[in-house]
Protein backbone atom coordinates (compact mmCIF):
# COMPACT_ATOMS: atom_id res chain seq x y z
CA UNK A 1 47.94 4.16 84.86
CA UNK A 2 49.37 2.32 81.63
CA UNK A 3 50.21 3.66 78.86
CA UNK A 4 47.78 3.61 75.91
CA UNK A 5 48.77 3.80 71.99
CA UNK A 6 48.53 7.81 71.11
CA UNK A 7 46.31 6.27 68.44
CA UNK A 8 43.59 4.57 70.91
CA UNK A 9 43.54 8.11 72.92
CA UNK A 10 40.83 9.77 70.74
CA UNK A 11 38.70 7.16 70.77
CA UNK A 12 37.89 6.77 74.69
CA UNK A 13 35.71 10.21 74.15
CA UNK A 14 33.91 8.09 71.04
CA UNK A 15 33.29 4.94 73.35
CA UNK A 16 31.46 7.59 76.01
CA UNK A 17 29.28 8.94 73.07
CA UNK A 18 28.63 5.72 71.24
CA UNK A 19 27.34 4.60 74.54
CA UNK A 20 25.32 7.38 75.38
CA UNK A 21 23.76 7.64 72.19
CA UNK A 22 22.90 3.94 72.07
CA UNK A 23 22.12 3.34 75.57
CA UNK A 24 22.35 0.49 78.79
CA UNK A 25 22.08 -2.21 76.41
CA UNK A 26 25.22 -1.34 74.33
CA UNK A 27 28.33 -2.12 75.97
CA UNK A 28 31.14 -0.28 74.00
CA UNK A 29 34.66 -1.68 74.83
CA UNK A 30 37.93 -0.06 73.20
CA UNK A 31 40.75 -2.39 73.39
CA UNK A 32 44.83 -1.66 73.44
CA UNK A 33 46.04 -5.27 72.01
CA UNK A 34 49.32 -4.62 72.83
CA UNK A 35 48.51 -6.26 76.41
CA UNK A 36 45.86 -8.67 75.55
CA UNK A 37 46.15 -10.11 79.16
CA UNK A 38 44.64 -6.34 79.91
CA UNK A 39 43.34 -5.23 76.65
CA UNK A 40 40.43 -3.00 77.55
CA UNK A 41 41.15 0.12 78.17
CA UNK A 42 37.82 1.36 78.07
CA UNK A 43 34.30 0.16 78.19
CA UNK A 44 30.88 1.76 79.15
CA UNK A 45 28.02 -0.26 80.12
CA UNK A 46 29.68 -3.56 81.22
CA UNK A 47 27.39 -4.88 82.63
CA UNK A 48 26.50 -6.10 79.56
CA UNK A 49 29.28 -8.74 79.65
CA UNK A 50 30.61 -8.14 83.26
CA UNK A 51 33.78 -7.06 82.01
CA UNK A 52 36.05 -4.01 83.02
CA UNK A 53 38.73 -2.03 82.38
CA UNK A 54 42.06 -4.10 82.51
CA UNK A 55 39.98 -7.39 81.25
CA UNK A 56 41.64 -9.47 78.60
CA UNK A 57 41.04 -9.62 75.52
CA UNK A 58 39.03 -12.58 74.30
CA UNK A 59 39.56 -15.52 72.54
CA UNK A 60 37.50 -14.19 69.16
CA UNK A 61 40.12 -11.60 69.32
CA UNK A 62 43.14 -13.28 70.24
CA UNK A 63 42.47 -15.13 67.19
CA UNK A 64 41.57 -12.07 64.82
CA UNK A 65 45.39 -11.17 65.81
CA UNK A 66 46.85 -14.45 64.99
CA UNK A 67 44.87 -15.10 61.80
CA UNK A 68 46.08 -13.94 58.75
CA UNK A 69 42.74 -13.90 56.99
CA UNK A 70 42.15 -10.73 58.62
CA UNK A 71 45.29 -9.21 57.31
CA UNK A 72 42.88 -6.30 55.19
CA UNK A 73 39.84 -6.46 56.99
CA UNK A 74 38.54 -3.21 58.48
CA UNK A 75 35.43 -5.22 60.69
CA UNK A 76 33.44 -7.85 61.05
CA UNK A 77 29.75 -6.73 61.79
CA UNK A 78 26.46 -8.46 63.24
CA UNK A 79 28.07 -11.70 64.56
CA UNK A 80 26.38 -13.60 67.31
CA UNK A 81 27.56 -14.09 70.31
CA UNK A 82 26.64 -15.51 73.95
CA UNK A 83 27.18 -14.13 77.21
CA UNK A 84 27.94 -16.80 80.45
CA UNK A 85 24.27 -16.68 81.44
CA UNK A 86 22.72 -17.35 77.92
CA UNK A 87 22.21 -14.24 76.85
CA UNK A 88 22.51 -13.57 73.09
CA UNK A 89 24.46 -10.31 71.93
CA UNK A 90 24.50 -9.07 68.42
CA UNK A 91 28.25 -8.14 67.98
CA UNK A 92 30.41 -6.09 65.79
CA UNK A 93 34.11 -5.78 66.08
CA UNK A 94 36.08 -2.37 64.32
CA UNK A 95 39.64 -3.36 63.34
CA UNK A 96 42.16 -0.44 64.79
CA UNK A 97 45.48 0.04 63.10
CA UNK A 98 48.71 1.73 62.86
CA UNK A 99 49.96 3.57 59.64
CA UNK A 100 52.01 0.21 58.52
CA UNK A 101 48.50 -1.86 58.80
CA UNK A 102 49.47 -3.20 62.20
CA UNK A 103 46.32 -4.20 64.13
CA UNK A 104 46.88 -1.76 67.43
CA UNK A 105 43.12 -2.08 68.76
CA UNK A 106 39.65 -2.59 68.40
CA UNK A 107 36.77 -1.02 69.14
CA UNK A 108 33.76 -3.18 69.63
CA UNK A 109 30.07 -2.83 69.84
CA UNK A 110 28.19 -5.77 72.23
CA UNK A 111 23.88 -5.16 71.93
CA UNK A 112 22.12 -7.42 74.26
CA UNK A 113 19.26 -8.35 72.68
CA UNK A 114 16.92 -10.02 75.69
CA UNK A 115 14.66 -7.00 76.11
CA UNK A 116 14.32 -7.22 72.36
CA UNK A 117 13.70 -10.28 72.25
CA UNK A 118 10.83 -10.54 74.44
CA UNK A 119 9.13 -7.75 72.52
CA UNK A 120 9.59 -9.99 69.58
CA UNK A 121 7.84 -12.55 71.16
CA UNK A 122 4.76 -10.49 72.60
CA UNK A 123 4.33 -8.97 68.98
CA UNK A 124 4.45 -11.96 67.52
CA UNK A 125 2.20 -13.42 69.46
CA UNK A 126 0.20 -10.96 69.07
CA UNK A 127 -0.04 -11.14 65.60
CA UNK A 128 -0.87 -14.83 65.34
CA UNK A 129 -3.97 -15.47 64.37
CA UNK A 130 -6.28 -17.56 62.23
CA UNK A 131 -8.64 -16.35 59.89
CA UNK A 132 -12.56 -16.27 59.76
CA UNK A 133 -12.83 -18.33 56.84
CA UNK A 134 -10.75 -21.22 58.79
CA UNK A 135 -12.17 -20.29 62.14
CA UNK A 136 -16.15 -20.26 60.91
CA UNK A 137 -16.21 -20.63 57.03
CA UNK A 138 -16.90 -16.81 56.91
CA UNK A 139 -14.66 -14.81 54.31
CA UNK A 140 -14.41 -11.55 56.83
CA UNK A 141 -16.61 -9.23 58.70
CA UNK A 142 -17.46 -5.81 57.51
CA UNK A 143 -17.50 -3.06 60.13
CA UNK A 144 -20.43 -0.79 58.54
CA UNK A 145 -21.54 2.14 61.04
CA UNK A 146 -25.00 2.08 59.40
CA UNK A 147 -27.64 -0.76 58.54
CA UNK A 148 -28.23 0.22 55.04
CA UNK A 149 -24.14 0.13 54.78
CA UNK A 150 -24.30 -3.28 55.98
CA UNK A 151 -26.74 -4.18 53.76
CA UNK A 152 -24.47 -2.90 50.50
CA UNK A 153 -21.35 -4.78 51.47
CA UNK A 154 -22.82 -7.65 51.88
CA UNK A 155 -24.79 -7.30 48.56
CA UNK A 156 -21.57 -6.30 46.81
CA UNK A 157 -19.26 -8.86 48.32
CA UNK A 158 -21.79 -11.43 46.82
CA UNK A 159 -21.91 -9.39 43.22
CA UNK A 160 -18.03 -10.01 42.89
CA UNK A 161 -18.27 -13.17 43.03
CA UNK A 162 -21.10 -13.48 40.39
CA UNK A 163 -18.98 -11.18 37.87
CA UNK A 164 -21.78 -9.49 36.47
CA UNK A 165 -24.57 -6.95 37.88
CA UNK A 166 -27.39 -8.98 39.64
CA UNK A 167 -30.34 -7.29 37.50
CA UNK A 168 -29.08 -9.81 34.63
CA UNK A 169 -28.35 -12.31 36.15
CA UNK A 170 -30.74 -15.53 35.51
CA UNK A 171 -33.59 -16.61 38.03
CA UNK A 172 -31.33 -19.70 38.83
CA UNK A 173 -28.30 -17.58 39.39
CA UNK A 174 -30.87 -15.04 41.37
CA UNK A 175 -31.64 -18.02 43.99
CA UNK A 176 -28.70 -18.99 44.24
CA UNK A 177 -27.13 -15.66 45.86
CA UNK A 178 -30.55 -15.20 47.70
CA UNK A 179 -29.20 -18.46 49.22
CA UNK A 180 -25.97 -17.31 49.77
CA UNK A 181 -26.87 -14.32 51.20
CA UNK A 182 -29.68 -16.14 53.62
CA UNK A 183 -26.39 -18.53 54.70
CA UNK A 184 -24.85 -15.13 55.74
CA UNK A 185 -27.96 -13.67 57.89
CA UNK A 186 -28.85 -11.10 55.67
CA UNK A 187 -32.46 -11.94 55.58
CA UNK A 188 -31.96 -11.13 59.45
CA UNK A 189 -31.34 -6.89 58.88
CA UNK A 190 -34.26 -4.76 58.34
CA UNK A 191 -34.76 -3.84 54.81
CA UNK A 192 -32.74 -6.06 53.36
CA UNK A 193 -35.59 -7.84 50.70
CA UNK A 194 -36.14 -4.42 49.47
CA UNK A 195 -32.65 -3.24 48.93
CA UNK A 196 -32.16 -6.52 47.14
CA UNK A 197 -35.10 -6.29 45.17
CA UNK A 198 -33.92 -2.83 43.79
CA UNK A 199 -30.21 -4.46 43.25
CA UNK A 200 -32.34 -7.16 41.49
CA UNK A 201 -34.70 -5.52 39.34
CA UNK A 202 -37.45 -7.55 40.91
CA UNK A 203 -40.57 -6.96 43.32
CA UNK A 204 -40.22 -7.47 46.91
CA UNK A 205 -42.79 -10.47 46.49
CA UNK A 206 -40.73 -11.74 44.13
CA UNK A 207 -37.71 -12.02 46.14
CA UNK A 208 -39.46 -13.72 48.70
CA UNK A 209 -40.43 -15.94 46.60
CA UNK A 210 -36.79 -16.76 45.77
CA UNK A 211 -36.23 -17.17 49.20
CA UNK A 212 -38.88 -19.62 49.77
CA UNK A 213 -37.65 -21.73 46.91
CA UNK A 214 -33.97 -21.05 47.83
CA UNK A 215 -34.87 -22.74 51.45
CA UNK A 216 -37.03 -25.62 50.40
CA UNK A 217 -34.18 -26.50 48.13
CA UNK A 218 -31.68 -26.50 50.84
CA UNK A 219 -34.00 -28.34 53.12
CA UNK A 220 -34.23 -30.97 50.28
CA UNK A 221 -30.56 -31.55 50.60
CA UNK A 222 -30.33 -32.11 54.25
C-alpha cells in the first residue's frame, strides 16, 4: 500500500461522509499529487467518472499544479465539466496544502447532474403554458363553488375595469358592460339579470331592455 501524506490521512474518513451525506450521484475523490500518475487515493462513488483508486490525476489538475495563478487559491467551485459519455458534472475542486503553501492534494467534489436534468425538463415542461387571453381572448376563469359566486366575480371583474360603481354609471356605459358581460355568457347563469339589476340600480325590465339594445347594436356591426 503507498504511502500517503500524514496530511491527506484525515481526510479519507471526510471523503466516506461527504459521500454518504450527498449520495450515488456525488463522486468524492481525494487526491495525493505527489504521484499524479496515481493520484487518487480515495474516491467513493466512481462510477460517476469510472475512475478508481490509483487513477491519475487529470489534466485540469495537472495544470492547477503547474500554473502559478493558483499560487493563493484555496478552490475553484461550480465549474463544468463532461464525462466520456456526455454527461455533464457540476465540479468543485478544494486546494490541499502543506504548512509552506505547497499544494499536497485535493479534494474534489464531481455531481452528475443527468437525473437532474431530466427533472428540469419535465417541470419545465410542465410549466409551459399559454394563457386564456392568447388561447381564447378570455382574461381567466374563476373557480366559484356557488352560482351566485359566479355571478359576483364576473360582475366585479367587469366593475374594475369601469373604475367606478355601476349604479352611476351612464345608460351608455350601462350597455356597454351588459354587452360585455353577454360576450362572457353571463346572461347564460340563472339569476344573473336580477343580481345585475340590484348592482345597477335598475329594474329587471330595464336590464333587459339593455340587453336587447346591447344585441341589436352588435348585430348592426356584423
Amino acid at each position: 500500500m503507498r504511502k500517503v501524506h500524514p496530511l491527506l490521512k484525515p481526510l479519507i474518513p471526510i471523503t466516506k461522509g461527504l459521500a454518504a451525506m450527498l449520495g450515488p450521484d456525488y463522486e468524492i475523490v481525494l487526491h495525493d499529487v505527489s504521484d499524479p500518475e496515481h493520484s487518487v487515493i480515495a474516491i467513493e462513488n466512481g462510477h460517476v467518472t469510472g475512475r478508481t483508486v490509483g487513477s491519475p490525476l487529470t489534466d485540469f489538475g495537472l495544470y492547477l499544479l503547474k500554473s502559478p495563478k493558483f499560487k493563493d487559491v484555496d478552490y475553484i467551485a461550480n465549474y463544468m465539466t463532461t464525462t466520456s459519455d456526455g454527461r455533464i458534472l457540476k465540479s468543485t475542486t478544494i486546494f490541499i496544502r502543506d504548512e509552506s503553501g505547497k499544494i499536497i492534494g485535493f479534494l474534489c467534489i464531481n455531481f452528475d447532474t443527468t437525473k437532474l436534468s431530466i427533472c428540469k425538463q419535465m417541470i419545465d415542461q410542465a410549466l409551459t403554458f399559454q394563457t386564456l387571453e392568447e388561447l381564447t381572448g378570455a382574461e381567466h376563469e374563476s373557480f366559484a363553488k356557488k352560482v351566485d359566486e359566479l355571478l359576483l366575480e364576473v360582475i366585479d371583474e367587469v366593475k374594475k375595469k369601469t373604475g367606478k360603481p355601476l349604479r352611476f354609471a351612464t345608460k351608455e356605459e350601462k350597455i356597454e358592460v351588459i354587452r360585455k358581460l353577454d360576450e362572457k355568457g353571463f346572461f347564460l347563469l340563472k339569476g344573473a339579470v336580477e343580481a345585475l339589476a340590484k348592482e345597477m340600480g335598475n329594474s329587471k325590465f330595464t336590464i333587459y331592455a339593455y340587453l336587447r339594445e346591447a344585441r341589436s347594436k352588435k348585430n348592426a356591426m356584423l
